[in-house]
PDB file of N, CA and C in Angstrom:
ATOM      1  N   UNK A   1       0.824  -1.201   0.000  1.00  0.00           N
ATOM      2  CA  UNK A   1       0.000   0.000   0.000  1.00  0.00           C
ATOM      3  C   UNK A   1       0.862   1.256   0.000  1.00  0.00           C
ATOM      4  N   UNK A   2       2.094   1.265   0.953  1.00  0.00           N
ATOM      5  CA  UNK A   2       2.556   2.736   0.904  1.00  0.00           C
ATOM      6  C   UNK A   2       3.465   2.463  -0.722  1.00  0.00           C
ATOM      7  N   UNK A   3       4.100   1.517  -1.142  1.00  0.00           N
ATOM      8  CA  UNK A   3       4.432   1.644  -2.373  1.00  0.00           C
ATOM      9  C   UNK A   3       3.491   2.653  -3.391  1.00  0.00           C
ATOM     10  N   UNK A   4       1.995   2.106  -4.148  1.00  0.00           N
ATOM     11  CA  UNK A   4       0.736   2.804  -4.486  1.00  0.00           C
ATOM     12  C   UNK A   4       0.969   3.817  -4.096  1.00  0.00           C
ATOM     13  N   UNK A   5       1.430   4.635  -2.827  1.00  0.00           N
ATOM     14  CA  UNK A   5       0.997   5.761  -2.163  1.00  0.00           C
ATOM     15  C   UNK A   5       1.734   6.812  -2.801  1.00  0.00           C
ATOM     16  N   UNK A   6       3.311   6.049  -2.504  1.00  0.00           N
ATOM     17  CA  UNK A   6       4.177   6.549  -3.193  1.00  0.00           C
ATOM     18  C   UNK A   6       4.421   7.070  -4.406  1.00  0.00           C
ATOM     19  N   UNK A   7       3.964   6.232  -5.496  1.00  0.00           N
ATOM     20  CA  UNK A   7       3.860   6.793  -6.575  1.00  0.00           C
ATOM     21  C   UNK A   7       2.584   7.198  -7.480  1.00  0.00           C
ATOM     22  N   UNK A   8       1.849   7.953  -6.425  1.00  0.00           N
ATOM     23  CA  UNK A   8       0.739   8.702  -6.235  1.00  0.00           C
ATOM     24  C   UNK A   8      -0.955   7.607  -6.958  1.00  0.00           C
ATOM     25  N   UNK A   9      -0.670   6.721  -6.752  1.00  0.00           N
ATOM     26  CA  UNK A   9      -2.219   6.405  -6.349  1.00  0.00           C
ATOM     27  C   UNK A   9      -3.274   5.849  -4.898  1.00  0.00           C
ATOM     28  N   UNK A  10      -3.802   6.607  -4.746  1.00  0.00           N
ATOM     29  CA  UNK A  10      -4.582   6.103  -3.489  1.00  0.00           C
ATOM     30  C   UNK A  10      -5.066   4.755  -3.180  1.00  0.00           C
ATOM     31  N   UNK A  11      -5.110   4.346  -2.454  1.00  0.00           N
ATOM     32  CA  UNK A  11      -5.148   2.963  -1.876  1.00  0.00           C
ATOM     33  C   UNK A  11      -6.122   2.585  -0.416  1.00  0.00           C
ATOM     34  N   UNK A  12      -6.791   1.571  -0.629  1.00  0.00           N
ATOM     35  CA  UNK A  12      -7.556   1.722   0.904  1.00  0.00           C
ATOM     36  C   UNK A  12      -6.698   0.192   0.790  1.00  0.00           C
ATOM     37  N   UNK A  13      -6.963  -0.067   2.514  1.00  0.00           N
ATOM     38  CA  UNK A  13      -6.067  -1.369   2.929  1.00  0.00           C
ATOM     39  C   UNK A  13      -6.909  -2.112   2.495  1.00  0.00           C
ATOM     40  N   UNK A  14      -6.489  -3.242   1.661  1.00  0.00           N
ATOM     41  CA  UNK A  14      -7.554  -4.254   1.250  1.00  0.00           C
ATOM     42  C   UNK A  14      -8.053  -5.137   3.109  1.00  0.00           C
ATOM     43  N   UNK A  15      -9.231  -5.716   3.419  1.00  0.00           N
ATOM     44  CA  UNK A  15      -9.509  -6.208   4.277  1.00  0.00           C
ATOM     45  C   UNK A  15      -9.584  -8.202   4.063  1.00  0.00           C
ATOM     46  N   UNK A  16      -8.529  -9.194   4.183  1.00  0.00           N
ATOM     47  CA  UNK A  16      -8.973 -10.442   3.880  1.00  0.00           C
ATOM     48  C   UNK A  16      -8.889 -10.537   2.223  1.00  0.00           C
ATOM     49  N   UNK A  17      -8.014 -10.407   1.443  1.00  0.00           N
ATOM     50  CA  UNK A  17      -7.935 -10.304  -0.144  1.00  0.00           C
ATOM     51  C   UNK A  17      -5.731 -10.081  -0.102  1.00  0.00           C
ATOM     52  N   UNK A  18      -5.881 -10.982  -1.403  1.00  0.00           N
ATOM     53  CA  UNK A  18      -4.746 -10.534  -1.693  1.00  0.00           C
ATOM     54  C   UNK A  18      -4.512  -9.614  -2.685  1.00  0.00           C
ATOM     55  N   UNK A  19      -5.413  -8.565  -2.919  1.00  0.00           N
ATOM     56  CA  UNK A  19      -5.646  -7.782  -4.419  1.00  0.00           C
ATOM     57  C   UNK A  19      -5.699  -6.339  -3.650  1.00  0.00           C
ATOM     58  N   UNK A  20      -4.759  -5.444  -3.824  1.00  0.00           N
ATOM     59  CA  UNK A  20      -4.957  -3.843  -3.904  1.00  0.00           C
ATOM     60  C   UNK A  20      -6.183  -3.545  -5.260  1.00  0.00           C
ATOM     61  N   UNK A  21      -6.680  -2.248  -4.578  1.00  0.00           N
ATOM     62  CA  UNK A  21      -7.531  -1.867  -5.268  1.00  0.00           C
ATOM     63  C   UNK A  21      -7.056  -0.420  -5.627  1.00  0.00           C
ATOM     64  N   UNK A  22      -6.347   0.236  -5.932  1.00  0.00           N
ATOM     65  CA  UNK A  22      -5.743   1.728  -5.728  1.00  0.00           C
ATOM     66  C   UNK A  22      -6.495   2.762  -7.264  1.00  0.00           C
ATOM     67  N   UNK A  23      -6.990   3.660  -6.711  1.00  0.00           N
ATOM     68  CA  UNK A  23      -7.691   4.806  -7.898  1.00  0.00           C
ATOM     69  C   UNK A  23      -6.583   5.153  -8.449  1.00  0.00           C
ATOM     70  N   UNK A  24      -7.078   5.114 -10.025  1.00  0.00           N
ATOM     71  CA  UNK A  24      -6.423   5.832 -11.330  1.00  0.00           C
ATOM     72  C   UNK A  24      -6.885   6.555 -11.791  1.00  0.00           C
ATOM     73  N   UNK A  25      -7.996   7.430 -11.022  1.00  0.00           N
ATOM     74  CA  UNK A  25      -9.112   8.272 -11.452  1.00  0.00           C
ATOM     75  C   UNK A  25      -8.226   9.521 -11.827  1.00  0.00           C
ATOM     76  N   UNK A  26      -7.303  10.234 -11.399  1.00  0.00           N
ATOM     77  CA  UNK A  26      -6.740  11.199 -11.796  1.00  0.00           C
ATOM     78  C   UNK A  26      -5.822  11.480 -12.864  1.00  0.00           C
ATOM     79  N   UNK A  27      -5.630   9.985 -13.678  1.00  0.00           N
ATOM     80  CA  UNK A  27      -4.832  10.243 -14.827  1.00  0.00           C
ATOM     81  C   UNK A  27      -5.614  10.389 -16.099  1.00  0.00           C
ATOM     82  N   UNK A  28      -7.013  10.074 -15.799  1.00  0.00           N
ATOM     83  CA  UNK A  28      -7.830  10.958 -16.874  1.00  0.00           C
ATOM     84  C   UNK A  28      -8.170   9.521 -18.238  1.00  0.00           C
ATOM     85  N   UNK A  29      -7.398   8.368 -17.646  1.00  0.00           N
ATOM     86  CA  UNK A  29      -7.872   7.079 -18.409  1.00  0.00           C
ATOM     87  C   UNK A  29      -8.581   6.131 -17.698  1.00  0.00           C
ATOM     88  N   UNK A  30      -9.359   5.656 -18.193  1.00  0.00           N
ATOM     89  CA  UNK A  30     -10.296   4.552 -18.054  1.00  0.00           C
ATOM     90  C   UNK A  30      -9.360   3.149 -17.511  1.00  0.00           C
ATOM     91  N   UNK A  31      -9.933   2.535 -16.487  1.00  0.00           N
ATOM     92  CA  UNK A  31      -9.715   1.424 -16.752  1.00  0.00           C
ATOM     93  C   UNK A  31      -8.680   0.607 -17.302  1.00  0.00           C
ATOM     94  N   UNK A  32     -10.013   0.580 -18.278  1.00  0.00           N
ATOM     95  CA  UNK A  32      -9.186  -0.275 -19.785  1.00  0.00           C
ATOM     96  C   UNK A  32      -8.350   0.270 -20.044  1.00  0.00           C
ATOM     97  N   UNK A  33      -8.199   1.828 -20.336  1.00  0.00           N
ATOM     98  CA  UNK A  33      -6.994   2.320 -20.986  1.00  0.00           C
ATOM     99  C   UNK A  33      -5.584   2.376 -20.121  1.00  0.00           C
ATOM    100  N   UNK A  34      -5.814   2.214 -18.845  1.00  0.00           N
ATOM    101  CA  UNK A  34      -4.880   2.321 -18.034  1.00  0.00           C
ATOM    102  C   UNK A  34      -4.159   0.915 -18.384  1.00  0.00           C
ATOM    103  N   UNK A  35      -5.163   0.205 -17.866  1.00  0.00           N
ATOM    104  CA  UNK A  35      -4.351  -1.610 -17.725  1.00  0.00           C
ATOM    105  C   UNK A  35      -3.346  -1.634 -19.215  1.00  0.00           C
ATOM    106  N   UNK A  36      -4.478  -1.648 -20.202  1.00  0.00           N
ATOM    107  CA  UNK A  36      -3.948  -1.675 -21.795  1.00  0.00           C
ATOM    108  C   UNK A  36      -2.659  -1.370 -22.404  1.00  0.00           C
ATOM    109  N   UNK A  37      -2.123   0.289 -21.868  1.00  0.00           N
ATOM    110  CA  UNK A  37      -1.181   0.797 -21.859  1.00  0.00           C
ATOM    111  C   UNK A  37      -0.189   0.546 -20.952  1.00  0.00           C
ATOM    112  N   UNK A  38      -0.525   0.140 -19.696  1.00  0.00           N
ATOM    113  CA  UNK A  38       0.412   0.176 -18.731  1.00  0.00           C
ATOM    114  C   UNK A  38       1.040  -1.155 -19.302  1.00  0.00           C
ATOM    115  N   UNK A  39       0.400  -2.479 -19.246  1.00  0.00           N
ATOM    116  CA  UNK A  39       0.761  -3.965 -20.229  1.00  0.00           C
ATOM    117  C   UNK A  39       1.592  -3.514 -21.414  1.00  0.00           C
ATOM    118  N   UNK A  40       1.388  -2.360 -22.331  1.00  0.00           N
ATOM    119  CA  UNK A  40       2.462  -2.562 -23.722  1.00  0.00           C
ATOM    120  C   UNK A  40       3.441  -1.759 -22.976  1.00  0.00           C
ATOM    121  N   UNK A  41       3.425  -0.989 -22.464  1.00  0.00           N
ATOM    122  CA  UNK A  41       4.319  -0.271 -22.084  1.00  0.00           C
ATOM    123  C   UNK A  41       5.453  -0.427 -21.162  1.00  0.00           C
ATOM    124  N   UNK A  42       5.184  -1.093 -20.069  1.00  0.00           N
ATOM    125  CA  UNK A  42       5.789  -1.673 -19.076  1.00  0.00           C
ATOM    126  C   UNK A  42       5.688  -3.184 -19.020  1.00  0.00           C
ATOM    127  N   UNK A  43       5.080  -3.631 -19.365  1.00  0.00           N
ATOM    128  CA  UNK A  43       4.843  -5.532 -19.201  1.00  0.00           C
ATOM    129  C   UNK A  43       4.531  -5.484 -17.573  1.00  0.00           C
ATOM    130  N   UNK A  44       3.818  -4.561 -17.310  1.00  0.00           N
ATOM    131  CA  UNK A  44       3.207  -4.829 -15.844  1.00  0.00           C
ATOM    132  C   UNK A  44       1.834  -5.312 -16.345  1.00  0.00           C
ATOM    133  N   UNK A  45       0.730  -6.384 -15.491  1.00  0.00           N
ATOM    134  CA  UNK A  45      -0.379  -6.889 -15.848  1.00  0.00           C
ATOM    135  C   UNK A  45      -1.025  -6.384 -14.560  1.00  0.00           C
ATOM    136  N   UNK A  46      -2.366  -5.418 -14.881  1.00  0.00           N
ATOM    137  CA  UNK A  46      -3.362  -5.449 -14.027  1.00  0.00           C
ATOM    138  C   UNK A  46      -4.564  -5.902 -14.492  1.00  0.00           C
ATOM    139  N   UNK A  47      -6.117  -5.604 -13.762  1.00  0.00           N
ATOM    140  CA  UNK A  47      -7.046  -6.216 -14.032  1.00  0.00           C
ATOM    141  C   UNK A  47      -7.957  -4.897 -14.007  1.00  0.00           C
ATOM    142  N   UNK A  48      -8.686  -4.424 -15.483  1.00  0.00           N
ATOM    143  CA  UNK A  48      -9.476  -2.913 -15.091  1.00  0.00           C
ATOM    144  C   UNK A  48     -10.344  -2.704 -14.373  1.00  0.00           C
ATOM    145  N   UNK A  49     -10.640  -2.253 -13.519  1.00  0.00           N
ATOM    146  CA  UNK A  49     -11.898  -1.922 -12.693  1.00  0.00           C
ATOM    147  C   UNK A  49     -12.914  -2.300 -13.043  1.00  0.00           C
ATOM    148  N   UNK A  50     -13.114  -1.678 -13.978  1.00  0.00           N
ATOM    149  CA  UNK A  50     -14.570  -1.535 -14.209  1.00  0.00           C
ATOM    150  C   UNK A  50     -15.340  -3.298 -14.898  1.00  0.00           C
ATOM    151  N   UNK A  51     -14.031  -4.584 -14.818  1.00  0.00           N
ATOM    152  CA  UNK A  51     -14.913  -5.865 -15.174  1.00  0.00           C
ATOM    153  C   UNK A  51     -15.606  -6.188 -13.513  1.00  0.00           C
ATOM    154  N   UNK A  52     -15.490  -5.929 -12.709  1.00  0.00           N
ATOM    155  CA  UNK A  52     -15.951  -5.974 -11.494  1.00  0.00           C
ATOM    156  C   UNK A  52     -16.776  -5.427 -11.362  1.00  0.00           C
ATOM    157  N   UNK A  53     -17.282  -4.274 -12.277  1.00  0.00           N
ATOM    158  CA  UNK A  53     -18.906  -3.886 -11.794  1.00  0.00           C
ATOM    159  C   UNK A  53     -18.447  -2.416 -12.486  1.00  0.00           C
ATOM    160  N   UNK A  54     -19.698  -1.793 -12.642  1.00  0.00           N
ATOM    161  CA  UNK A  54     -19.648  -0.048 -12.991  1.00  0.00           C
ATOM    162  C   UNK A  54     -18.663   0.623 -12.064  1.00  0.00           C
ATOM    163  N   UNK A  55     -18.824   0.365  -9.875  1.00  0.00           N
ATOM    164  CA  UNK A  55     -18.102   0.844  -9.462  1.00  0.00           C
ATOM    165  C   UNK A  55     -16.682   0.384  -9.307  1.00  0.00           C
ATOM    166  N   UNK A  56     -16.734  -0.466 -10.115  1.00  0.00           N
ATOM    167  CA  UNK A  56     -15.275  -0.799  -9.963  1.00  0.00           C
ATOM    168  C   UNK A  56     -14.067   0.422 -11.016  1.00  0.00           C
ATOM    169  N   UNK A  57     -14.886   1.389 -12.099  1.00  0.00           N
ATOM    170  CA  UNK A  57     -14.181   2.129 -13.020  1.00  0.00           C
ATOM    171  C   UNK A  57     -13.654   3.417 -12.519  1.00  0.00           C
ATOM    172  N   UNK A  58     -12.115   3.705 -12.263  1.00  0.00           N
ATOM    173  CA  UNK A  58     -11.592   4.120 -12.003  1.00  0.00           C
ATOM    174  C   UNK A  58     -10.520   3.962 -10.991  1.00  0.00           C
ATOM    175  N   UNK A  59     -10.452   2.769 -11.125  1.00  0.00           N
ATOM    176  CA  UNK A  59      -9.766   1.525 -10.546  1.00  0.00           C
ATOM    177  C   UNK A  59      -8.863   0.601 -11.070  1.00  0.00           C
ATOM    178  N   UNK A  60      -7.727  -0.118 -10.099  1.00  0.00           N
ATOM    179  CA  UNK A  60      -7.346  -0.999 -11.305  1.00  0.00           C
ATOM    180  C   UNK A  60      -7.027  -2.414  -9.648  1.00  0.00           C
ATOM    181  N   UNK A  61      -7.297  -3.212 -10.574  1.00  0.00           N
ATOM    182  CA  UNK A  61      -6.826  -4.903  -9.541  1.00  0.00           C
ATOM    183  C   UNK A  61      -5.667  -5.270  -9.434  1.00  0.00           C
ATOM    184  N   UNK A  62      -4.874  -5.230  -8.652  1.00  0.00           N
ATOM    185  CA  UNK A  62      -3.460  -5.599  -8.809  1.00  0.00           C
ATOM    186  C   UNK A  62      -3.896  -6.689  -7.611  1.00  0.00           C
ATOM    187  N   UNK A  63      -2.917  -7.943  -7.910  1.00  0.00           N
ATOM    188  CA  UNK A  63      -2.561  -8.896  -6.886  1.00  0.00           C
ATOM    189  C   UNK A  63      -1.228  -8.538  -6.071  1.00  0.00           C
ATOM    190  N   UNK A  64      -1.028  -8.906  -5.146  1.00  0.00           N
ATOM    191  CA  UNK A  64      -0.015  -9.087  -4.722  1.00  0.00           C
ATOM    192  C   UNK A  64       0.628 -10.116  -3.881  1.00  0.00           C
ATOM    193  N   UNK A  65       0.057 -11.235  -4.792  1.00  0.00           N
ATOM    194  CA  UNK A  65       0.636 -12.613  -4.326  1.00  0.00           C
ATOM    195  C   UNK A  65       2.165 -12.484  -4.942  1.00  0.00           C
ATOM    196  N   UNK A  66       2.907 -11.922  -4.875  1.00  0.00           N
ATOM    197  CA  UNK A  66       4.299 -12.481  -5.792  1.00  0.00           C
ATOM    198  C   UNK A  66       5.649 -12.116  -4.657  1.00  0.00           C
ATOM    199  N   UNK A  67       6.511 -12.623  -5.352  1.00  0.00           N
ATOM    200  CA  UNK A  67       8.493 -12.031  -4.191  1.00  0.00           C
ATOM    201  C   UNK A  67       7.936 -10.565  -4.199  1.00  0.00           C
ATOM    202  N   UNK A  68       8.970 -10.243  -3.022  1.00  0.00           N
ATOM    203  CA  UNK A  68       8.435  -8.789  -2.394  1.00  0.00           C
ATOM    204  C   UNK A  68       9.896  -7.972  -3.958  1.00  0.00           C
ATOM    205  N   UNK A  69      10.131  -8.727  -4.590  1.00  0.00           N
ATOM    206  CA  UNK A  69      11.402  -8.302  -5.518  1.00  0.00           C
ATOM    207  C   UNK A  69      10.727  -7.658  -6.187  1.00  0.00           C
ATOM    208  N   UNK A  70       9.744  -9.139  -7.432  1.00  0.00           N
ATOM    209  CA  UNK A  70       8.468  -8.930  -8.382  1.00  0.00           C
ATOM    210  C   UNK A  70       7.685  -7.495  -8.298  1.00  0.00           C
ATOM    211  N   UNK A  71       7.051  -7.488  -6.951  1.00  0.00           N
ATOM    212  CA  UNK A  71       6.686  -6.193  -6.401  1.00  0.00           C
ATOM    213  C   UNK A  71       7.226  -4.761  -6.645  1.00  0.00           C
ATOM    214  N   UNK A  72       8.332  -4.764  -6.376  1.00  0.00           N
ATOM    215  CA  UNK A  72       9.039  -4.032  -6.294  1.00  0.00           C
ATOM    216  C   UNK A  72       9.264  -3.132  -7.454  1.00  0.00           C
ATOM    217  N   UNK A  73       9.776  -4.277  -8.215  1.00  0.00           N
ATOM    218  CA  UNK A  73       9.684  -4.032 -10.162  1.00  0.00           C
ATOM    219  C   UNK A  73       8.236  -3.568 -10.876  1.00  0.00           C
ATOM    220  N   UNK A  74       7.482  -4.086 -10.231  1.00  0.00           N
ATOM    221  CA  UNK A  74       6.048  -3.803 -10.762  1.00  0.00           C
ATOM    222  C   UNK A  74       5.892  -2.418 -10.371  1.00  0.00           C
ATOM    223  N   UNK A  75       6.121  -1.701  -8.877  1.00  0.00           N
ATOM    224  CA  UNK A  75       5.490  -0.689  -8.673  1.00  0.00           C
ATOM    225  C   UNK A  75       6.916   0.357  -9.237  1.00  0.00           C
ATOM    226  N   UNK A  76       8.057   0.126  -9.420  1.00  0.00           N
ATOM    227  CA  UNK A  76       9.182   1.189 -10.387  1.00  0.00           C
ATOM    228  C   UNK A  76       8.073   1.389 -11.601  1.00  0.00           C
ATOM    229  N   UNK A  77       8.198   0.284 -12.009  1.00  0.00           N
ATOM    230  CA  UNK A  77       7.432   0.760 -13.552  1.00  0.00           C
ATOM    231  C   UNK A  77       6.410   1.230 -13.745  1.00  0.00           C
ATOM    232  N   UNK A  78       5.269   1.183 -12.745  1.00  0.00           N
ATOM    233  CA  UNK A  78       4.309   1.786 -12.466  1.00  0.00           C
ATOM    234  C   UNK A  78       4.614   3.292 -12.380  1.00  0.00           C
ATOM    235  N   UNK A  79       5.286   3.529 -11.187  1.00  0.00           N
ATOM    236  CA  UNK A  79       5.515   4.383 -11.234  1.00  0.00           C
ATOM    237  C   UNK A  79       6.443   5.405 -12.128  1.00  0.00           C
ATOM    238  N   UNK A  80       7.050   5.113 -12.877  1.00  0.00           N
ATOM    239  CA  UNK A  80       7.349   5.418 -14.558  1.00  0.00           C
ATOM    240  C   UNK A  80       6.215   5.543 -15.242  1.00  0.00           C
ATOM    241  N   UNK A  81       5.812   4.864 -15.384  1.00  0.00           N
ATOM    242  CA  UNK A  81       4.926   4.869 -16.191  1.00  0.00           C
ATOM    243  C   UNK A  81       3.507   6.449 -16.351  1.00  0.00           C
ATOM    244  N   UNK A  82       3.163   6.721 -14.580  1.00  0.00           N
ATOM    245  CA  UNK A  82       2.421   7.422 -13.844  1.00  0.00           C
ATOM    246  C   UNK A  82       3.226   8.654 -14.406  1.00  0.00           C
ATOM    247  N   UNK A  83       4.657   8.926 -14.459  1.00  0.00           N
ATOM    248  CA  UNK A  83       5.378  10.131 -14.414  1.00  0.00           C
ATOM    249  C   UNK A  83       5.140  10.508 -16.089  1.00  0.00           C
ATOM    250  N   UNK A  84       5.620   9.382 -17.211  1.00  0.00           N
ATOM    251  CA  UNK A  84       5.211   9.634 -18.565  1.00  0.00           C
ATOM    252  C   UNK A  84       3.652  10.295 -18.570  1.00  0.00           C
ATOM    253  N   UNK A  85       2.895   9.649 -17.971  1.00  0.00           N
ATOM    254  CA  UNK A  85       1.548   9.744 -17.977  1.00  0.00           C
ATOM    255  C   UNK A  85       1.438  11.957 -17.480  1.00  0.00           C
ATOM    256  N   UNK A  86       2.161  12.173 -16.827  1.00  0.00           N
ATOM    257  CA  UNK A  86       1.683  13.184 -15.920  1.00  0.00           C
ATOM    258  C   UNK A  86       2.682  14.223 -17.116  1.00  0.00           C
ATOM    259  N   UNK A  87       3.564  13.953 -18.025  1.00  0.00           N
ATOM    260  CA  UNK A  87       4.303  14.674 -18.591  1.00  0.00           C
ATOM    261  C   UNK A  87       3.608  14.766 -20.127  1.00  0.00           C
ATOM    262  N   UNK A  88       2.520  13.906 -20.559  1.00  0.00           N
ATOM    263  CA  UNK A  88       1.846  14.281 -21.953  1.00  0.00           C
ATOM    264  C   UNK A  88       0.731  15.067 -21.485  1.00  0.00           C
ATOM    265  N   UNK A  89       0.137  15.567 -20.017  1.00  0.00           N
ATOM    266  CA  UNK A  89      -0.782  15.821 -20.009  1.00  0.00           C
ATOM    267  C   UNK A  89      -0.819  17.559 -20.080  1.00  0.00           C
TER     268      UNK A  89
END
């Protein structure tokens, strides 16, 4: 969670789940467009919000069953990714 925090998406503590739920509502893409891009771009895999229901959009599913390494790598590139994102806008 403070990883997410860190590279600015909000996060509530998941309760009993191994899946963060953290808002992408402020980068101005959907979902889909988030996961979509973030996958060609980084080879990070999330799951879009919004297949979980209407309120699930503006959201994205990340697991975090993996090495705290895996992790690690996932949220750099994320967070790369967030900074490209904040520099076309």
């Amino acid at each position: 969670l403070k990883g997410f925090v860190e590279i600015g998406l909000p996060c509530f503590e998941p309760k009993g789940a191994f899946y963060a739920f953290p808002s992408i509502k402020h980068t101005g893409l959907t979902s889909e467009q988030f996961a979509e891009q973030l996958l060609n771009e980084t080879k990070v895999a999330v799951v879009p919000g919004n297949v979980l229901g209407s309120c699930g959009e503006g959201h994205i599913r990340c697991s975090y069953a993996s090495s705290v390494q895996n992790l690690t790598e996932a949220l750099e590139r994320m967070g790369t990714f967030l900074q490209s994102l904040a520099q076309k806008m």
